[in-house]
N, C-alpha and C. Protein backbone atom coordinates (compact mmCIF):
# COMPACT_ATOMS: atom_id res chain seq x y z
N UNK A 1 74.80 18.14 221.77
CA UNK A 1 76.26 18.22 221.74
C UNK A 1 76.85 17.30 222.79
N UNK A 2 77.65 16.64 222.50
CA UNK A 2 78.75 16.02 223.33
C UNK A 2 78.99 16.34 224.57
N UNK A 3 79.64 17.66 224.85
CA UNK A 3 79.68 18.10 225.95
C UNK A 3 78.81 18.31 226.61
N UNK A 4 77.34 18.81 226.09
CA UNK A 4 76.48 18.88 227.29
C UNK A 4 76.10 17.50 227.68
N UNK A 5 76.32 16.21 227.25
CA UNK A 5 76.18 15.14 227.18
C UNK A 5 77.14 15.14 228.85
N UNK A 6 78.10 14.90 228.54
CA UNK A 6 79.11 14.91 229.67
C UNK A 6 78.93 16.20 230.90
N UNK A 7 78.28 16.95 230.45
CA UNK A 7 78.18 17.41 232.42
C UNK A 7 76.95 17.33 232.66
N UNK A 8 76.21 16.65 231.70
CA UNK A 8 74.85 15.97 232.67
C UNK A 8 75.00 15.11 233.05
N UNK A 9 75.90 14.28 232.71
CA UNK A 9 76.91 12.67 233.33
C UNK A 9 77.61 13.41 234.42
N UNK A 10 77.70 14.43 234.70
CA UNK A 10 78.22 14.69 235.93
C UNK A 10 77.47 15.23 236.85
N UNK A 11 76.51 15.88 236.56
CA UNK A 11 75.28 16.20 237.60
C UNK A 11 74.51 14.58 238.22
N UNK A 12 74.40 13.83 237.07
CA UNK A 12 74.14 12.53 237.61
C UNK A 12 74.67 11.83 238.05
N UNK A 13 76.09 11.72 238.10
CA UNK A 13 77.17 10.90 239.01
C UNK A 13 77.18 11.63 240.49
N UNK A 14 76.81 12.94 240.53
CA UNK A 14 76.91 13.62 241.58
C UNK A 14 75.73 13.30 242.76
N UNK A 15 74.14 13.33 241.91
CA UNK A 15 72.73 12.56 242.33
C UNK A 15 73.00 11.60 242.75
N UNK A 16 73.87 10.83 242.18
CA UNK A 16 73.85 8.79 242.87
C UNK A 16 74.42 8.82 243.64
N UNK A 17 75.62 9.88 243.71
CA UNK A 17 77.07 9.46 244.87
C UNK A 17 77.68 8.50 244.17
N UNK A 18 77.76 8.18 243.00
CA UNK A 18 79.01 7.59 242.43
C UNK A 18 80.83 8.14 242.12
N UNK A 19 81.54 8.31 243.23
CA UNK A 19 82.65 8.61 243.30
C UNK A 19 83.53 8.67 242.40
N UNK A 20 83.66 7.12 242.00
CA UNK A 20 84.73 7.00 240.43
C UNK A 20 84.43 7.50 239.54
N UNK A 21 82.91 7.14 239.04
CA UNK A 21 82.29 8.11 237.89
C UNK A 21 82.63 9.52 237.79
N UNK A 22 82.18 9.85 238.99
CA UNK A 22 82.31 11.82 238.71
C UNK A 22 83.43 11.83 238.90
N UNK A 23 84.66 11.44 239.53
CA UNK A 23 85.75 11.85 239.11
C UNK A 23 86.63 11.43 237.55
N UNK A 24 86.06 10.22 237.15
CA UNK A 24 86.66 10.35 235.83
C UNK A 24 85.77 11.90 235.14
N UNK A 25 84.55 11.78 235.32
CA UNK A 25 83.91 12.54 234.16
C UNK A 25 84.48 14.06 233.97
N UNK A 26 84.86 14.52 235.76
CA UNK A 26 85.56 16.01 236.29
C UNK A 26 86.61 15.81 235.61
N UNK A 27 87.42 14.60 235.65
CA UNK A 27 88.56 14.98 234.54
C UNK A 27 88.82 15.17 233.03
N UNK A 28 87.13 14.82 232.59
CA UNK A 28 87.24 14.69 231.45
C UNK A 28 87.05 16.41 230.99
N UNK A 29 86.19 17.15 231.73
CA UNK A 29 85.77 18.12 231.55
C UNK A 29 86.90 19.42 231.60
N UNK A 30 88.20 18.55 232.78
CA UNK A 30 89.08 19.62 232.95
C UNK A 30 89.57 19.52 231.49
N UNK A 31 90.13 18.52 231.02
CA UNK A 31 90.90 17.89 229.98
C UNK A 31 90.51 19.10 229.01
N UNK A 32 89.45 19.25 228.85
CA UNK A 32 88.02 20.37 227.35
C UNK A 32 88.79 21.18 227.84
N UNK A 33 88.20 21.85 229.36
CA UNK A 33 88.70 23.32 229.82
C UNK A 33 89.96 23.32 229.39
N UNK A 34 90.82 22.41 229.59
CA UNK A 34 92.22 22.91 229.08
C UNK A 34 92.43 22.91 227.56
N UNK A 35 91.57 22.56 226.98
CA UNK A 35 91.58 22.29 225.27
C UNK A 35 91.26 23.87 224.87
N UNK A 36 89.83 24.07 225.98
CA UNK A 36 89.45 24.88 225.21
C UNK A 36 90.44 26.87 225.40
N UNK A 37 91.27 26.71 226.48
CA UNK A 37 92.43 27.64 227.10
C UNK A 37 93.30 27.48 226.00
N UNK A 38 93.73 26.25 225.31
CA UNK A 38 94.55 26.38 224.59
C UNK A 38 94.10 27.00 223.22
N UNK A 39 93.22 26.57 222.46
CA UNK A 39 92.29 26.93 221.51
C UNK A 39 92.04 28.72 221.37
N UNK A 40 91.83 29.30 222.85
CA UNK A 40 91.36 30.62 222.65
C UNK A 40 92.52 31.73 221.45
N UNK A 41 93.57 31.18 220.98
CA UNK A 41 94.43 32.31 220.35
C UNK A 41 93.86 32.23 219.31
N UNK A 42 93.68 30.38 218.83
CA UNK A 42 93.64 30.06 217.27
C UNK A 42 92.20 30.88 216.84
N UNK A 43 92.68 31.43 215.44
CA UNK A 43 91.61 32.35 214.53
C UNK A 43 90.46 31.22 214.02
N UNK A 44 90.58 29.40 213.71
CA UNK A 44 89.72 28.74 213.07
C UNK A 44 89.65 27.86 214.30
N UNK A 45 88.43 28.26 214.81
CA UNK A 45 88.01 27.00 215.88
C UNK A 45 87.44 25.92 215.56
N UNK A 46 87.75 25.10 216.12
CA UNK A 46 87.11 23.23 215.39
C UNK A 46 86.09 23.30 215.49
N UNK A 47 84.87 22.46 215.17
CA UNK A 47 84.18 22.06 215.96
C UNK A 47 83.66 21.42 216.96
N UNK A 48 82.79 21.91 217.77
CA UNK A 48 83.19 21.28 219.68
C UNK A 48 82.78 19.76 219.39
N UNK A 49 82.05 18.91 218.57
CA UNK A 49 81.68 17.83 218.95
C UNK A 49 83.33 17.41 218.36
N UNK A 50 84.02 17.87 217.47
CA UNK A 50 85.25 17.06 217.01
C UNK A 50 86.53 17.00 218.55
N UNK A 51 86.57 18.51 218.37
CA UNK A 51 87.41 18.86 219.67
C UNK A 51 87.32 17.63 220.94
N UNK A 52 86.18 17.77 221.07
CA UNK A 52 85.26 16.75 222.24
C UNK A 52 86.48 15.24 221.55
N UNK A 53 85.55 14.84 220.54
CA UNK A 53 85.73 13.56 220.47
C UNK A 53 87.80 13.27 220.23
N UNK A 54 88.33 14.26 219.86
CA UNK A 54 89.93 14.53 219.55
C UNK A 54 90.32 13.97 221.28
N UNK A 55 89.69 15.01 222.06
CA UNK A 55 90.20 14.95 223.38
C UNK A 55 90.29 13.47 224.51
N UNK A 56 89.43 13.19 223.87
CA UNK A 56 88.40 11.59 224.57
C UNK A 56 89.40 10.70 223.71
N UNK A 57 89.70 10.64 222.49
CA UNK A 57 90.85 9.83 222.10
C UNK A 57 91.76 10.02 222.92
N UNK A 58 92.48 10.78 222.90
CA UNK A 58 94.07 11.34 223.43
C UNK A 58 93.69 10.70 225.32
N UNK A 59 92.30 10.45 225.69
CA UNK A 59 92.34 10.64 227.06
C UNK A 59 92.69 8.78 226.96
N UNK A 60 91.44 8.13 226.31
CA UNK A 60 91.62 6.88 226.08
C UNK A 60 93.04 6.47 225.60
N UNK A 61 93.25 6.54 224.75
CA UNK A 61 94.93 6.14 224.30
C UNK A 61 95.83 6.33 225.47
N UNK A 62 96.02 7.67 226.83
CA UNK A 62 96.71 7.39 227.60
C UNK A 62 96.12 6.33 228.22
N UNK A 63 95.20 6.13 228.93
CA UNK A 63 94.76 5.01 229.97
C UNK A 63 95.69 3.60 229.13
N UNK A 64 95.13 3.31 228.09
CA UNK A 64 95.30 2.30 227.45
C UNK A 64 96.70 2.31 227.89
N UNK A 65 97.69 3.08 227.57
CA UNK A 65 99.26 2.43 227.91
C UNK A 65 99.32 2.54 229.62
N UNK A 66 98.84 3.67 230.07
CA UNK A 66 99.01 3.48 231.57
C UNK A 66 98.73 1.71 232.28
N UNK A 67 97.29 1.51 231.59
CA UNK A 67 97.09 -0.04 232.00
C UNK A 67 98.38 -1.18 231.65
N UNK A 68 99.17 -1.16 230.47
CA UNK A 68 99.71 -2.11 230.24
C UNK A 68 100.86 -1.71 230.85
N UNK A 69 101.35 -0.35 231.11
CA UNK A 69 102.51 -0.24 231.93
C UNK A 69 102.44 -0.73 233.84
N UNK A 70 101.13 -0.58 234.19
CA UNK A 70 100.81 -0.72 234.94
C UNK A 70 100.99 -2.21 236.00
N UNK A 71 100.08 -2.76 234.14
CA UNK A 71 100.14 -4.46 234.49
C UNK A 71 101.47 -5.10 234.68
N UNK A 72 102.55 -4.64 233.60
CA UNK A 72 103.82 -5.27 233.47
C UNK A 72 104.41 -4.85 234.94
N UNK A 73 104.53 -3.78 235.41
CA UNK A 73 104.73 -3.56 236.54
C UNK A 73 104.58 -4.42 237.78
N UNK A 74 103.14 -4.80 237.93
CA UNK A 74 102.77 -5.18 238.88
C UNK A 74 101.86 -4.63 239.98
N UNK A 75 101.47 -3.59 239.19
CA UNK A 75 100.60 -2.35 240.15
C UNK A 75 99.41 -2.86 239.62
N UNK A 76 98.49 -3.86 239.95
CA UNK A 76 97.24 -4.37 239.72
C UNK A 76 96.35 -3.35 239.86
N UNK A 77 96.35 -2.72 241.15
CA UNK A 77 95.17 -1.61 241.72
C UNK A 77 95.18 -0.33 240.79
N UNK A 78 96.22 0.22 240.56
CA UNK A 78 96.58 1.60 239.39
C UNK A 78 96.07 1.17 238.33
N UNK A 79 95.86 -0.04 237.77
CA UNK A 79 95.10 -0.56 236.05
C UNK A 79 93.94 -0.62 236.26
N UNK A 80 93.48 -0.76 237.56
CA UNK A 80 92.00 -1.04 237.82
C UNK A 80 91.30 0.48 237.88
N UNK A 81 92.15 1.17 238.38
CA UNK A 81 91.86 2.61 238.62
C UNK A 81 91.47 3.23 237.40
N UNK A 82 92.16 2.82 235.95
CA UNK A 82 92.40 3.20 235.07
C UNK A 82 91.49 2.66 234.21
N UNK A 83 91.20 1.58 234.24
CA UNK A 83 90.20 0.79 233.39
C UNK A 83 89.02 1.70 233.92
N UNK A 84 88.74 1.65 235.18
CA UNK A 84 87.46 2.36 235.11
C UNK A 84 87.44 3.63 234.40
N UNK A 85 88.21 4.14 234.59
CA UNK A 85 88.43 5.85 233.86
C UNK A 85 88.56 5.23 232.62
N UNK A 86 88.98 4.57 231.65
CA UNK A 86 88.40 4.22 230.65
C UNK A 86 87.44 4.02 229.91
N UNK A 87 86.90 3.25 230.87
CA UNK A 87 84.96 2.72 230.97
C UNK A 87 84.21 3.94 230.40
N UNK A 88 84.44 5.04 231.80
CA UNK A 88 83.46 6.24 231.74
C UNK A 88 84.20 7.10 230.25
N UNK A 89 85.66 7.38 229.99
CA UNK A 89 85.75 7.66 228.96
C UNK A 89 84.84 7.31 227.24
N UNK A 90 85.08 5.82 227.30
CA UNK A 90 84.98 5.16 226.30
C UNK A 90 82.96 5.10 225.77
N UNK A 91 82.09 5.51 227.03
CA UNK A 91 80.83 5.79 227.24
C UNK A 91 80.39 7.17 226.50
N UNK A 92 81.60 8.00 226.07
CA UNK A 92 80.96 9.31 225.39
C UNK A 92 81.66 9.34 223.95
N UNK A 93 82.59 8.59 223.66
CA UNK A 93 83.28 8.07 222.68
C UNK A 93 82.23 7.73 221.19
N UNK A 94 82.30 8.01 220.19
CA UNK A 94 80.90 7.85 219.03
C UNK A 94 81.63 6.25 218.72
N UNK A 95 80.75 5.41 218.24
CA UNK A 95 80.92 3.89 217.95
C UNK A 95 82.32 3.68 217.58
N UNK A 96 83.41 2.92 217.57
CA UNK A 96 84.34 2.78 216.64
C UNK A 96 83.95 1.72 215.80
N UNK A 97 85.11 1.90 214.56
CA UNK A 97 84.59 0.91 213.25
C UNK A 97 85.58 -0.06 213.83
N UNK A 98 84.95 -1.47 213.19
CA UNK A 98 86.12 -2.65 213.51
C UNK A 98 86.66 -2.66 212.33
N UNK A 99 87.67 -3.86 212.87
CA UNK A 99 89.19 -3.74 212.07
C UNK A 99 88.81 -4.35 210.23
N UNK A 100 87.55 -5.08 209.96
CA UNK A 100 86.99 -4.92 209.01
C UNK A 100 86.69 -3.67 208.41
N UNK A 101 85.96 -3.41 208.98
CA UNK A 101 85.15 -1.98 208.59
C UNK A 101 86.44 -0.64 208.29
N UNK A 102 87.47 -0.77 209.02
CA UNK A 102 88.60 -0.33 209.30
C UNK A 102 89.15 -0.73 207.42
N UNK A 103 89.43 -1.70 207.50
CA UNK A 103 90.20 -2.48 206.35
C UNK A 103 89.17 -1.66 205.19
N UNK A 104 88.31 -1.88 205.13
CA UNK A 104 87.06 -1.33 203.89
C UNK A 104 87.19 -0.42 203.41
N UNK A 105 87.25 1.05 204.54
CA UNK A 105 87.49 2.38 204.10
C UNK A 105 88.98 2.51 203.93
N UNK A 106 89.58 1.72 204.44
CA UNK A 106 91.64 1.99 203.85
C UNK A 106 91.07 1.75 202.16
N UNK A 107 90.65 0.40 202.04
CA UNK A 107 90.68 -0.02 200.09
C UNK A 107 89.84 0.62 199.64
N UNK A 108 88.69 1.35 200.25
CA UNK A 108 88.15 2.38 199.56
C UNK A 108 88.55 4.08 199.20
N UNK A 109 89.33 4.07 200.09
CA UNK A 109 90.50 4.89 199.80
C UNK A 109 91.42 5.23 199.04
N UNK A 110 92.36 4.29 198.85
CA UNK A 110 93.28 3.75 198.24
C UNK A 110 92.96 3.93 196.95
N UNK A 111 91.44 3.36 196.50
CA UNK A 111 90.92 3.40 195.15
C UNK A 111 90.73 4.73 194.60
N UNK A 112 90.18 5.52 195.43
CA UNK A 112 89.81 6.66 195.63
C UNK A 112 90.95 7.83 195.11
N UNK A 113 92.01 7.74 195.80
CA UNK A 113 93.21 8.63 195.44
C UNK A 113 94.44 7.94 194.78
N UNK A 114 94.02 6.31 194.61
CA UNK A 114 94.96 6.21 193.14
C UNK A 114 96.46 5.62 194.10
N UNK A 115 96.48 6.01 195.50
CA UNK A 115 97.83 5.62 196.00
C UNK A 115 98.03 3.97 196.12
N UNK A 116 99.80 3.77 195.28
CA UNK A 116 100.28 2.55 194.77
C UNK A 116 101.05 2.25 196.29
N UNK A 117 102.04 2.85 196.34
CA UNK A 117 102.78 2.65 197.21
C UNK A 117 102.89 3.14 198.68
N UNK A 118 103.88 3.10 199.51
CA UNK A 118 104.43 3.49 200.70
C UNK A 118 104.88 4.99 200.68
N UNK A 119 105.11 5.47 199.44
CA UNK A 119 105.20 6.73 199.44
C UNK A 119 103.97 7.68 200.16
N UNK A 120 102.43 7.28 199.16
CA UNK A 120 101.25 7.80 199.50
C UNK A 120 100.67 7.60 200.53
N UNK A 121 101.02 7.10 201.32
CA UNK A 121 101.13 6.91 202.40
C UNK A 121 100.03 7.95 203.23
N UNK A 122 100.69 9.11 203.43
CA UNK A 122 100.37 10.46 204.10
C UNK A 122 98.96 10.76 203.38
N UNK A 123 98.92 10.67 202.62
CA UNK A 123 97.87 10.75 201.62
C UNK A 123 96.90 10.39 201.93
N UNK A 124 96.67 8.83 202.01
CA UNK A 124 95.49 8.06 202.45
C UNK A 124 95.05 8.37 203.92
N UNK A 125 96.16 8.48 204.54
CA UNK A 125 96.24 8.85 206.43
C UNK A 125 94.87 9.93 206.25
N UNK A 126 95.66 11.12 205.57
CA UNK A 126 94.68 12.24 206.04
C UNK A 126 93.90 12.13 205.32
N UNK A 127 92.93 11.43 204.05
CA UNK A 127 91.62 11.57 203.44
C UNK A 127 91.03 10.24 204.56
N UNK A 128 92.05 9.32 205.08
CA UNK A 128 91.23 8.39 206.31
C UNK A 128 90.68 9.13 207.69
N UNK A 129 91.29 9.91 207.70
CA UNK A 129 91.19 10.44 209.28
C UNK A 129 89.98 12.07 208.48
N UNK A 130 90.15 12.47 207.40
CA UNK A 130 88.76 13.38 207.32
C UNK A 130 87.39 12.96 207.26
N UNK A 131 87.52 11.29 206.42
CA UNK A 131 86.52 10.96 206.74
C UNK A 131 85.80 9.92 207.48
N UNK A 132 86.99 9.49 208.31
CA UNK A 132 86.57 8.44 209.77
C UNK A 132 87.47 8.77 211.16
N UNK A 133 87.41 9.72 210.82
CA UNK A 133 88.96 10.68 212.39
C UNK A 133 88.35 10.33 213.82
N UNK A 134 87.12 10.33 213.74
CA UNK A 134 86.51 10.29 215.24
C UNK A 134 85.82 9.16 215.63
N UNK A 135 85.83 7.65 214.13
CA UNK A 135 85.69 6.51 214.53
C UNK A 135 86.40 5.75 214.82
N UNK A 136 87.97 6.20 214.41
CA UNK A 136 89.31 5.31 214.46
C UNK A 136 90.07 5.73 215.28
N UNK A 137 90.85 4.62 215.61
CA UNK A 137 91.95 4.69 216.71
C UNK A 137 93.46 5.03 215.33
N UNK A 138 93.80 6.16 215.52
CA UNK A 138 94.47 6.42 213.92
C UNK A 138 95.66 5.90 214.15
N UNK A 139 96.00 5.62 215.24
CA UNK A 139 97.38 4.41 215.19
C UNK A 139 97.53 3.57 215.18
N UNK A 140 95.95 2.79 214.96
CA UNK A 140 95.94 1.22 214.88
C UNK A 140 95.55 1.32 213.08
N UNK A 141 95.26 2.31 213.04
CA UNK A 141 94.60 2.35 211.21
C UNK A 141 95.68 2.61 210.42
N UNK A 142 96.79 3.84 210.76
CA UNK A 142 97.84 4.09 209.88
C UNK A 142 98.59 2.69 210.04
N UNK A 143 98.98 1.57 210.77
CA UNK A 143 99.56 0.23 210.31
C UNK A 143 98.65 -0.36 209.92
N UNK A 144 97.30 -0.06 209.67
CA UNK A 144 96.44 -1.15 208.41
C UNK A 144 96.72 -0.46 206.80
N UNK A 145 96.70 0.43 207.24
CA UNK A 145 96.87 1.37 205.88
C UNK A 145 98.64 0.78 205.41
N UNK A 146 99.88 1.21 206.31
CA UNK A 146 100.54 0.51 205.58
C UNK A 146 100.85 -0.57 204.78
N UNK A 147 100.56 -1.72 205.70
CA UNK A 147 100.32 -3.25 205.75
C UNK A 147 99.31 -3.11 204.28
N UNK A 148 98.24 -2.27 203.70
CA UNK A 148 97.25 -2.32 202.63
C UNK A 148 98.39 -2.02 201.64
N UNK A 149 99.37 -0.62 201.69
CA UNK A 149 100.53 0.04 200.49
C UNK A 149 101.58 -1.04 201.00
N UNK A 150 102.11 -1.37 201.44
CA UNK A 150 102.94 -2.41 201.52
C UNK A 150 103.41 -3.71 201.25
């Protein structure tokens, strides 16, 4: 499982004395703990490797704008801070598909459920994201998917 993946990355960042490491990884773990606090009401629990990999998006996608807000800014050292917490993020992350591979399953899709237009839209989104949700960045895919109905 995923997670036990990640706090043996933290017992081992802890062995080396690698500082940045174990503190991205401690945050990654709070990030779960708080997933999983929120989670305790709901009656259908996900599954933890999805949960995992849901969370590790949402963590990556912030860094990603923190860096470019960062850069435009002028705060060089805060993007650097961030890239690394990226790094260690992006290390438990399952492969992503490229923007080919990306493009492939949109038109295999598409074929799939018959959607013509911009309407179906929603359609393709969620049979894309059931069956590539935890390889894609789904906001770089829902504008390939349009750009495909469009």
């Amino acid at each position: 499982m995923l997670r036990d993946t990640i706090k043996a990355a933290q017992v081992t960042a802890m062995k080396a004395g690698d500082k940045t490491r174990l503190a991205a990884v401690r945050l990654i773990l709070a990030k779960l703990k708080d997933k999983d606090i929120e989670l305790r009401t709901v009656s259908a629990q996900p599954d933890d490797d999805v949960l995992v990999v849901d969370v590790l998006q949402k963590m990556a996608k912030q860094r990603r704008e923190s860096i470019t807000m960062f850069e435009q800014g002028g705060r060089l050292e805060l993007a650097e801070v961030e890239k690394s917490e990226l790094a260690v993020i992006e290390e438990f992350l399952p492969g992503q598909l490229s923007e080919d591979e990306t493009k492939a399953a949109i038109a295999a899709i598409i074929a799939e459920t018959g959607a013509e237009s911009i309407k179906d839209m929603g359609k393709v989104v969620a049979a894309l994201k059931a069956a590539h949700g935890t390889q894609l960045d789904m906001s770089k895919a829902s504008g390939l998917v349009k750009a495909a109905l469009g």
